[in-house]
PDB file of N, CA and C in Angstrom:
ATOM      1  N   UNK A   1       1.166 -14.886  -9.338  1.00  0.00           N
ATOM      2  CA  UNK A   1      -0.269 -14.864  -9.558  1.00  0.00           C
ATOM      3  C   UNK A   1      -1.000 -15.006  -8.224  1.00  0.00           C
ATOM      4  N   UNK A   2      -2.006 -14.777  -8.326  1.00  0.00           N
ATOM      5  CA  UNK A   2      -3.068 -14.373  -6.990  1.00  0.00           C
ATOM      6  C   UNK A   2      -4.184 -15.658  -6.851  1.00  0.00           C
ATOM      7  N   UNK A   3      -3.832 -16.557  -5.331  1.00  0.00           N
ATOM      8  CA  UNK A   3      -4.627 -17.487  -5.796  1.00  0.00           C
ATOM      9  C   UNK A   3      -6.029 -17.530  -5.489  1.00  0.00           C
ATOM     10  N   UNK A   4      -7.201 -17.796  -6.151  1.00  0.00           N
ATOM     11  CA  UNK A   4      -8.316 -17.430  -6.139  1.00  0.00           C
ATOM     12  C   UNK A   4      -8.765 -16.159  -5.531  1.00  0.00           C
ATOM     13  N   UNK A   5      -7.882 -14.776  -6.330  1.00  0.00           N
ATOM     14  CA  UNK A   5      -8.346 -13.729  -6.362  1.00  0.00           C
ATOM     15  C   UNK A   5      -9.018 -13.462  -4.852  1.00  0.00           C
ATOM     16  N   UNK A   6      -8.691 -14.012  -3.680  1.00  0.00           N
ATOM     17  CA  UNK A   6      -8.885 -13.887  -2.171  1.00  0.00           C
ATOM     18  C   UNK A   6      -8.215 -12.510  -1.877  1.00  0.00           C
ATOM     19  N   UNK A   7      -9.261 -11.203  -1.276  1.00  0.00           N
ATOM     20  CA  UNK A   7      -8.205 -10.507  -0.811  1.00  0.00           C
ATOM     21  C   UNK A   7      -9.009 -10.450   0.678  1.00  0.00           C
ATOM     22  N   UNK A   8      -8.273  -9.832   1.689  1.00  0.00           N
ATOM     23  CA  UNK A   8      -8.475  -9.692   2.564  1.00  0.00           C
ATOM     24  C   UNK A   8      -8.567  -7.784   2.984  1.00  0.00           C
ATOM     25  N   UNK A   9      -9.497  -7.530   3.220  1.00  0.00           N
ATOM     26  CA  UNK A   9      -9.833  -6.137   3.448  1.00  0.00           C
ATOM     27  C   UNK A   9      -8.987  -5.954   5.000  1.00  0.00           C
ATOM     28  N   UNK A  10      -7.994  -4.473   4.662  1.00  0.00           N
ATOM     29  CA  UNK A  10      -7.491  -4.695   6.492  1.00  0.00           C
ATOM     30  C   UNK A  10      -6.909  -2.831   6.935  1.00  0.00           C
ATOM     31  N   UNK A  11      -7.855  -2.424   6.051  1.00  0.00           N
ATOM     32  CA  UNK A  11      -8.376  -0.681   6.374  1.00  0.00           C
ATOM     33  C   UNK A  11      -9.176  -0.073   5.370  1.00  0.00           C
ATOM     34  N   UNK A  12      -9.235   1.434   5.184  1.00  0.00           N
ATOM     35  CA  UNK A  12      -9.737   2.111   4.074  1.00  0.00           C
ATOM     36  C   UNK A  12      -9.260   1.703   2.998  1.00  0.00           C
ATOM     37  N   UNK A  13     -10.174   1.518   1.821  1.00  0.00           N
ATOM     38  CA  UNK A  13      -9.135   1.221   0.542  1.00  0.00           C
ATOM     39  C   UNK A  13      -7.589   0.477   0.500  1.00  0.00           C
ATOM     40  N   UNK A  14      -7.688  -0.176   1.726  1.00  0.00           N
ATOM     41  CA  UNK A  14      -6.206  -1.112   1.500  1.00  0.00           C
ATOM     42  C   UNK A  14      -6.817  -2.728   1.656  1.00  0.00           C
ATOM     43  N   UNK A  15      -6.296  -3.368   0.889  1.00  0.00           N
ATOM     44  CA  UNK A  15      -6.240  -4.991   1.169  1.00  0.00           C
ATOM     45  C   UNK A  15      -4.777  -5.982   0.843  1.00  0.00           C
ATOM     46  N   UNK A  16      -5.152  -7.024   1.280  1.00  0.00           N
ATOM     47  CA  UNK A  16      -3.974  -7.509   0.807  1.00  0.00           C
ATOM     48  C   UNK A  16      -4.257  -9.330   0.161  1.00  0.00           C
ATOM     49  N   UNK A  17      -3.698  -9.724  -0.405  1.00  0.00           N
ATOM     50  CA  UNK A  17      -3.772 -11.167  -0.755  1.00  0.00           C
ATOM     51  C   UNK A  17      -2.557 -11.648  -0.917  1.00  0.00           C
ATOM     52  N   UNK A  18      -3.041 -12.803  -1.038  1.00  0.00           N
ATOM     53  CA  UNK A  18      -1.478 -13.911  -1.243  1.00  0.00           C
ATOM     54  C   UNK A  18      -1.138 -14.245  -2.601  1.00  0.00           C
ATOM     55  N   UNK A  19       0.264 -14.387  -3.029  1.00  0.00           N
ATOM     56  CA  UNK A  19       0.360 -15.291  -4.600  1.00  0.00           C
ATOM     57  C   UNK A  19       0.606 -16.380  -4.360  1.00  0.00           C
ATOM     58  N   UNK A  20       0.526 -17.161  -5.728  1.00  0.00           N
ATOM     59  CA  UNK A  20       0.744 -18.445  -5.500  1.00  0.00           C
ATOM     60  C   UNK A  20       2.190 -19.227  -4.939  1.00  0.00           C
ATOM     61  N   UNK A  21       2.987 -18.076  -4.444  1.00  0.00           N
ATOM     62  CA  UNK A  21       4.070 -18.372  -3.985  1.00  0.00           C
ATOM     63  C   UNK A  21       4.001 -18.150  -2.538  1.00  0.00           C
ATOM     64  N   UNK A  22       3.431 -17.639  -2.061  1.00  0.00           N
ATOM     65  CA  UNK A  22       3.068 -17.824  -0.464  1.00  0.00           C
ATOM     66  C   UNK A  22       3.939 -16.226  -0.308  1.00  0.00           C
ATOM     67  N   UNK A  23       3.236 -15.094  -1.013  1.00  0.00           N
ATOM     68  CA  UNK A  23       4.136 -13.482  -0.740  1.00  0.00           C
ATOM     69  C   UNK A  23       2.892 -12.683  -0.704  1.00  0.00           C
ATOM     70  N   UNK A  24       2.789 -12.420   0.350  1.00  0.00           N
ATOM     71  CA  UNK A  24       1.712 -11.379   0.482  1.00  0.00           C
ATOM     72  C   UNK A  24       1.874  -9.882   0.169  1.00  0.00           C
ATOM     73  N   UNK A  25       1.176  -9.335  -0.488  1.00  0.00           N
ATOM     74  CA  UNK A  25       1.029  -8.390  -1.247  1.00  0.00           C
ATOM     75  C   UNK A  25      -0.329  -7.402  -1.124  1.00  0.00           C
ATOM     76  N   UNK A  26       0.227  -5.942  -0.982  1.00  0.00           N
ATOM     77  CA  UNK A  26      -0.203  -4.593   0.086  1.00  0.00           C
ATOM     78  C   UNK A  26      -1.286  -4.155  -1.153  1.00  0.00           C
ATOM     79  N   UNK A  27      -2.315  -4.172  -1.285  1.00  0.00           N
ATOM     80  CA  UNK A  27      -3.218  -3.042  -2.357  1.00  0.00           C
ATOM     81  C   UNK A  27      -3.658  -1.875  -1.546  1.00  0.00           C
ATOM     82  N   UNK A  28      -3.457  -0.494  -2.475  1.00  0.00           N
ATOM     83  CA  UNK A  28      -4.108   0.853  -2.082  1.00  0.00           C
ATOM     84  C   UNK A  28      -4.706   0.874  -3.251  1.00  0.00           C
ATOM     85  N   UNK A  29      -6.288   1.393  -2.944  1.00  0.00           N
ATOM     86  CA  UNK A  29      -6.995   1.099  -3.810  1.00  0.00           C
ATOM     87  C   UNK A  29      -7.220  -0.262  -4.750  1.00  0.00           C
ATOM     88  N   UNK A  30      -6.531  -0.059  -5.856  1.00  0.00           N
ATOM     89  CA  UNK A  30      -6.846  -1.348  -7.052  1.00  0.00           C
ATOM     90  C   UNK A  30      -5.360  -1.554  -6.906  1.00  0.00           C
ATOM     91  N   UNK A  31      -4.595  -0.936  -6.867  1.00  0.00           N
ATOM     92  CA  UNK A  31      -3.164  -1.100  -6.964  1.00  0.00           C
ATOM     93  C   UNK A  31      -1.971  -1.939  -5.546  1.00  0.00           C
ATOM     94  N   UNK A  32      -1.470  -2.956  -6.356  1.00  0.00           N
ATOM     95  CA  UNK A  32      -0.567  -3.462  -5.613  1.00  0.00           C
ATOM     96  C   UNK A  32       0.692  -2.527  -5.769  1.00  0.00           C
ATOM     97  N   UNK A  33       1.271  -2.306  -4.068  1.00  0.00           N
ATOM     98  CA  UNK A  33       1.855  -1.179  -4.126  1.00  0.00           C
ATOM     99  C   UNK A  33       3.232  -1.464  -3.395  1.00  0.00           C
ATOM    100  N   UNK A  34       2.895  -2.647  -2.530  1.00  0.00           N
ATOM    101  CA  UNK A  34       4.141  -3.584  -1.795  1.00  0.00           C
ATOM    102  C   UNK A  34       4.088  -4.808  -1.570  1.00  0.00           C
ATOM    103  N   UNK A  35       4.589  -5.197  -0.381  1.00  0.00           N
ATOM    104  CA  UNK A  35       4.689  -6.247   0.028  1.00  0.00           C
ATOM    105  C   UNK A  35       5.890  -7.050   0.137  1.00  0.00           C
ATOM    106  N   UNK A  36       6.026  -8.823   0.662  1.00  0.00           N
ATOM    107  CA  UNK A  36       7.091  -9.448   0.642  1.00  0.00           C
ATOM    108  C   UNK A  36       7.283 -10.217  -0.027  1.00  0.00           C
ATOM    109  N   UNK A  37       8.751 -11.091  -0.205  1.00  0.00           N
ATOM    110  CA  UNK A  37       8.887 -11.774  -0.676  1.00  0.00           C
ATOM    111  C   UNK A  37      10.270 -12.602  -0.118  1.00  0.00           C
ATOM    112  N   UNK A  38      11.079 -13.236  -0.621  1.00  0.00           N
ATOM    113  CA  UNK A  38      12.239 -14.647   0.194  1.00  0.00           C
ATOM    114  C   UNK A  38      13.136 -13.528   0.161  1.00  0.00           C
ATOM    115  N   UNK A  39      13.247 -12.130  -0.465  1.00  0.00           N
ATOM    116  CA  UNK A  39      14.433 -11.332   0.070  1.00  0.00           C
ATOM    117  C   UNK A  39      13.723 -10.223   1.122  1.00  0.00           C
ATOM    118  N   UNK A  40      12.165 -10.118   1.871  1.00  0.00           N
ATOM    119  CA  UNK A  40      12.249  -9.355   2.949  1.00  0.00           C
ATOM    120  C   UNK A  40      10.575  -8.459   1.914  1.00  0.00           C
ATOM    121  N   UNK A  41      10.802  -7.261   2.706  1.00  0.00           N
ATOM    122  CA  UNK A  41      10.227  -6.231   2.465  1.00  0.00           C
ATOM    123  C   UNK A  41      10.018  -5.305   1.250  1.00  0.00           C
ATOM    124  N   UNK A  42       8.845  -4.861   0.526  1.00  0.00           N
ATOM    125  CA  UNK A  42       9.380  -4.193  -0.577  1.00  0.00           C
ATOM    126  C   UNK A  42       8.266  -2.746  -0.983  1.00  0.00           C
ATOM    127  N   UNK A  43       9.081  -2.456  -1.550  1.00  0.00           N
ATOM    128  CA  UNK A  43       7.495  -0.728  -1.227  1.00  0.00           C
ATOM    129  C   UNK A  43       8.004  -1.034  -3.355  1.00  0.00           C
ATOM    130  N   UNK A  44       6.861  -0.112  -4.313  1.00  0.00           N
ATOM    131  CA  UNK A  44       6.814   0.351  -5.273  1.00  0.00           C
ATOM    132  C   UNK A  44       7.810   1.527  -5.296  1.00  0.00           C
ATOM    133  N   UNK A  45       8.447   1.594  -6.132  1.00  0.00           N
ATOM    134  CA  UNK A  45       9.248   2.830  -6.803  1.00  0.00           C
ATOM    135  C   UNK A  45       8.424   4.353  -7.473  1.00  0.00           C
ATOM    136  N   UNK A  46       7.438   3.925  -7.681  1.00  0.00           N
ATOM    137  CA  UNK A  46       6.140   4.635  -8.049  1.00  0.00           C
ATOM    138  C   UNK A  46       5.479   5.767  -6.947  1.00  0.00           C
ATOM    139  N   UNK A  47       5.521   7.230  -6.849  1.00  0.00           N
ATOM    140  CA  UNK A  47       4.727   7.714  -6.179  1.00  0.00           C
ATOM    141  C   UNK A  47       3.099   8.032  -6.666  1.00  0.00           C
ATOM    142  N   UNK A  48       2.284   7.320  -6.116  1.00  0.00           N
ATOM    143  CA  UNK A  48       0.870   7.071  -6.489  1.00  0.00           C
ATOM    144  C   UNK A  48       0.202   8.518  -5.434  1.00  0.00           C
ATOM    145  N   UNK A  49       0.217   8.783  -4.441  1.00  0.00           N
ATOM    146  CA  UNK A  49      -0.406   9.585  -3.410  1.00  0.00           C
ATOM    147  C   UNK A  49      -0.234   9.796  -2.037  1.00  0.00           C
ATOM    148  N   UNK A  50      -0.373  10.704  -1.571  1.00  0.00           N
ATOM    149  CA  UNK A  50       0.018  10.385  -0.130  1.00  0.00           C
ATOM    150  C   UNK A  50      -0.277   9.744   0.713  1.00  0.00           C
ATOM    151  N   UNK A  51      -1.794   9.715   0.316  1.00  0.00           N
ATOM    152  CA  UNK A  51      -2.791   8.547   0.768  1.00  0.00           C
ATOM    153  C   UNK A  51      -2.290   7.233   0.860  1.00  0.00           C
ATOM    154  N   UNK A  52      -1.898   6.921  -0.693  1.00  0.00           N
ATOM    155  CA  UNK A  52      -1.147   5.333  -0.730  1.00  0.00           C
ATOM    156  C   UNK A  52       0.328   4.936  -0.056  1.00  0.00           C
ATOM    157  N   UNK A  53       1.439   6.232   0.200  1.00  0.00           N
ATOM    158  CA  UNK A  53       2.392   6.049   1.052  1.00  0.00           C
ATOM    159  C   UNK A  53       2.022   5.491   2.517  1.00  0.00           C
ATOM    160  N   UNK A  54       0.967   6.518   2.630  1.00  0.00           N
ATOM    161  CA  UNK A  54       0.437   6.538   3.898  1.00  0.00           C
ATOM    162  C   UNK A  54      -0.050   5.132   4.354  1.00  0.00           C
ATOM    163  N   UNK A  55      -0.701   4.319   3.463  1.00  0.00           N
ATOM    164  CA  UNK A  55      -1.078   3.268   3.404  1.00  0.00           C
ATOM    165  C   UNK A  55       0.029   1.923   3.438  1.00  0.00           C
ATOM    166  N   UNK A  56       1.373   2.216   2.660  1.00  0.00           N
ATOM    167  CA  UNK A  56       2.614   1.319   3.188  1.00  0.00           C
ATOM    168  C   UNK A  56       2.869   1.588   4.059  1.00  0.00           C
ATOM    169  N   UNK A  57       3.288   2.843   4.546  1.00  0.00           N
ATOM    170  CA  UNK A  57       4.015   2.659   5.949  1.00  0.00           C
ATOM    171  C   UNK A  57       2.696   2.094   6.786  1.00  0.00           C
ATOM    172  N   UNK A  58       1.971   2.561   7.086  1.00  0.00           N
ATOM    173  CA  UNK A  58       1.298   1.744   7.998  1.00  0.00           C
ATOM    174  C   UNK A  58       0.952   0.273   8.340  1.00  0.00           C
ATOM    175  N   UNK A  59       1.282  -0.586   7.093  1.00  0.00           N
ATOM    176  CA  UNK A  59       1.348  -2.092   6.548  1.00  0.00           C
ATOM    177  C   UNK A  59       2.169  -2.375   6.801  1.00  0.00           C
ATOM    178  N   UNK A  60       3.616  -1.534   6.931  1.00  0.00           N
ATOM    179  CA  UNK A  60       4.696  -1.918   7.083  1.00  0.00           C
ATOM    180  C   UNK A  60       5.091  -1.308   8.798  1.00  0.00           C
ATOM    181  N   UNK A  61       4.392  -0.693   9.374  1.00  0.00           N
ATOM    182  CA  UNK A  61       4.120  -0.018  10.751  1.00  0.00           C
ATOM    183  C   UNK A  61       5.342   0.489  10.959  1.00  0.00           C
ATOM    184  N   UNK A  62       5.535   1.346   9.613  1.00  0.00           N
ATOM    185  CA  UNK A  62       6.694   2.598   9.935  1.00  0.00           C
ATOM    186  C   UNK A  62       6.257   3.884   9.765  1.00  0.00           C
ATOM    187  N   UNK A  63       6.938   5.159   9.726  1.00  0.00           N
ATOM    188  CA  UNK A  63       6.537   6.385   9.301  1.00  0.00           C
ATOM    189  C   UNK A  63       7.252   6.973   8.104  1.00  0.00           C
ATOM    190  N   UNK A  64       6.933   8.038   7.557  1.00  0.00           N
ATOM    191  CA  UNK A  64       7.346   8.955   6.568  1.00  0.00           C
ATOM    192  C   UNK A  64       9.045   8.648   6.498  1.00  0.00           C
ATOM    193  N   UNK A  65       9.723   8.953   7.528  1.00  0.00           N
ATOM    194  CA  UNK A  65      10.876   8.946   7.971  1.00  0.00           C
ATOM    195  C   UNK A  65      11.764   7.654   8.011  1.00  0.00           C
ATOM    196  N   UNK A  66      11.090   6.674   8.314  1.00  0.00           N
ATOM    197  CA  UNK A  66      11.718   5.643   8.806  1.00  0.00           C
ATOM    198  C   UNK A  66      11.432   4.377   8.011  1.00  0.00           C
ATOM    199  N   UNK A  67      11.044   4.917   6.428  1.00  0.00           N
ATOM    200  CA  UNK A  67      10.115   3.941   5.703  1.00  0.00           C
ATOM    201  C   UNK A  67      11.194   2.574   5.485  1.00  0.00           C
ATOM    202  N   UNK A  68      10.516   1.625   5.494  1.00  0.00           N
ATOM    203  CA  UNK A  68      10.781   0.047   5.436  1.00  0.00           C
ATOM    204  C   UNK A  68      10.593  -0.357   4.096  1.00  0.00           C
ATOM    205  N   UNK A  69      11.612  -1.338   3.822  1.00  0.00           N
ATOM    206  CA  UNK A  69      11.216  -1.796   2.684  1.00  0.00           C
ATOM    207  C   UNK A  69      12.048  -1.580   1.441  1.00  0.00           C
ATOM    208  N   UNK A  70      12.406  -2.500   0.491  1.00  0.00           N
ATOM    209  CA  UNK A  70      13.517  -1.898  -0.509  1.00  0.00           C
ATOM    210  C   UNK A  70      12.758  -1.703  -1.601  1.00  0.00           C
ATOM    211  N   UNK A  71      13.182  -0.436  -2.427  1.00  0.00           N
ATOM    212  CA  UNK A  71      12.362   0.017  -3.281  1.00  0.00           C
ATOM    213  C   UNK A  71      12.172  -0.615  -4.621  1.00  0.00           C
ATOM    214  N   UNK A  72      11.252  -1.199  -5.227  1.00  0.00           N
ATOM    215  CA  UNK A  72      11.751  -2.447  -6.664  1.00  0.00           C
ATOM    216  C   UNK A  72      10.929  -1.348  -7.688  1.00  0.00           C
ATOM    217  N   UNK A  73      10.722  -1.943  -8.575  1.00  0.00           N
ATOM    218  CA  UNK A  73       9.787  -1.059 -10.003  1.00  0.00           C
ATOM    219  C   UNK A  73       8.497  -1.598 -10.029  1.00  0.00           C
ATOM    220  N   UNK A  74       7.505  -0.969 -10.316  1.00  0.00           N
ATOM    221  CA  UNK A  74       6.090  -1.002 -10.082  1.00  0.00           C
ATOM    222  C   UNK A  74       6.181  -2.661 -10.616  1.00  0.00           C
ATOM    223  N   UNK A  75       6.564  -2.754 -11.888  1.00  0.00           N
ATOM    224  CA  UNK A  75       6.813  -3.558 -13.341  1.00  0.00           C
ATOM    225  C   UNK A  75       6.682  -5.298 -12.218  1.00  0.00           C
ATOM    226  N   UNK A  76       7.944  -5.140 -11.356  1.00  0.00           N
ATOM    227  CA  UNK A  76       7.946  -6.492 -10.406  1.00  0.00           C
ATOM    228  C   UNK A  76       6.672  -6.715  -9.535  1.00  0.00           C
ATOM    229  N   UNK A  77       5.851  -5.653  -9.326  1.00  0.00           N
ATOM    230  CA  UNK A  77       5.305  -5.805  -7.817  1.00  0.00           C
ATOM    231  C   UNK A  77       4.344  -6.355  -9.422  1.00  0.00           C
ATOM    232  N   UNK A  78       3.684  -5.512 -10.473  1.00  0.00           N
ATOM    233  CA  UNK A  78       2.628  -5.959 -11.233  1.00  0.00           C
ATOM    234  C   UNK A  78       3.031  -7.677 -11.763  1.00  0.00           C
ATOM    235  N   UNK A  79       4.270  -8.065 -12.140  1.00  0.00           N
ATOM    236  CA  UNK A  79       4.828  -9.564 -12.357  1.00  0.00           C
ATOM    237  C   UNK A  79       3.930 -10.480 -11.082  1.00  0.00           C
ATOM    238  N   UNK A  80       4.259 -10.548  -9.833  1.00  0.00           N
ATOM    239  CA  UNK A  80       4.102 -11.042  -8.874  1.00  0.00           C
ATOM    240  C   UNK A  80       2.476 -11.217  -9.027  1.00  0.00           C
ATOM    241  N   UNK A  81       1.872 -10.500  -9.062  1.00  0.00           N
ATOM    242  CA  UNK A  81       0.119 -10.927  -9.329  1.00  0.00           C
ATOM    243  C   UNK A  81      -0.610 -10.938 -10.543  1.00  0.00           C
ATOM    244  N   UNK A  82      -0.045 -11.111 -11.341  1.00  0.00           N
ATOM    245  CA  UNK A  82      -0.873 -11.298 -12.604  1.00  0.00           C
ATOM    246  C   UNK A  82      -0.446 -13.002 -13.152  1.00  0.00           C
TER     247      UNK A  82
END
């Protein structure tokens, strides 16, 4: 869960906030799309747009190619903030 709904604006349509577990977590647009957690790095399994790829790798300051991050199911990243 997301504590007091705090996000932090940190480009176009991307922000990010914290859960109550101390795991910060990537939004494109309305959608949480990555972020971390006690096993590392994690991107959505979900292709949303290019826009929003575009938007992890850059959070994650990789490219197309070299993307970071292990891939989980939308289902976990939506668990983590609600």
């Amino acid at each position: 869960m997301i504590e007091n709904n705090t996000f932090t604006k940190i480009g176009s349509n991307m922000k990010t906030t914290i859960t109550e577990k101390g795991f910060p977590i990537l939004y494109s647009y309305t959608t949480p799309v990555a972020g971390r957690d006690e096993k590392g790095e994690f991107r959505t399994d979900r292709f949303y747009s290019v826009t929003t790829s575009r938007h992890i790798n850059k959070w994650f300051n990789c490219d197309s190619k070299n993307k970071i991050g292990r891939i989980v199911k939308q289902s976990y990243i939506n668990g983590l903030v609600r």
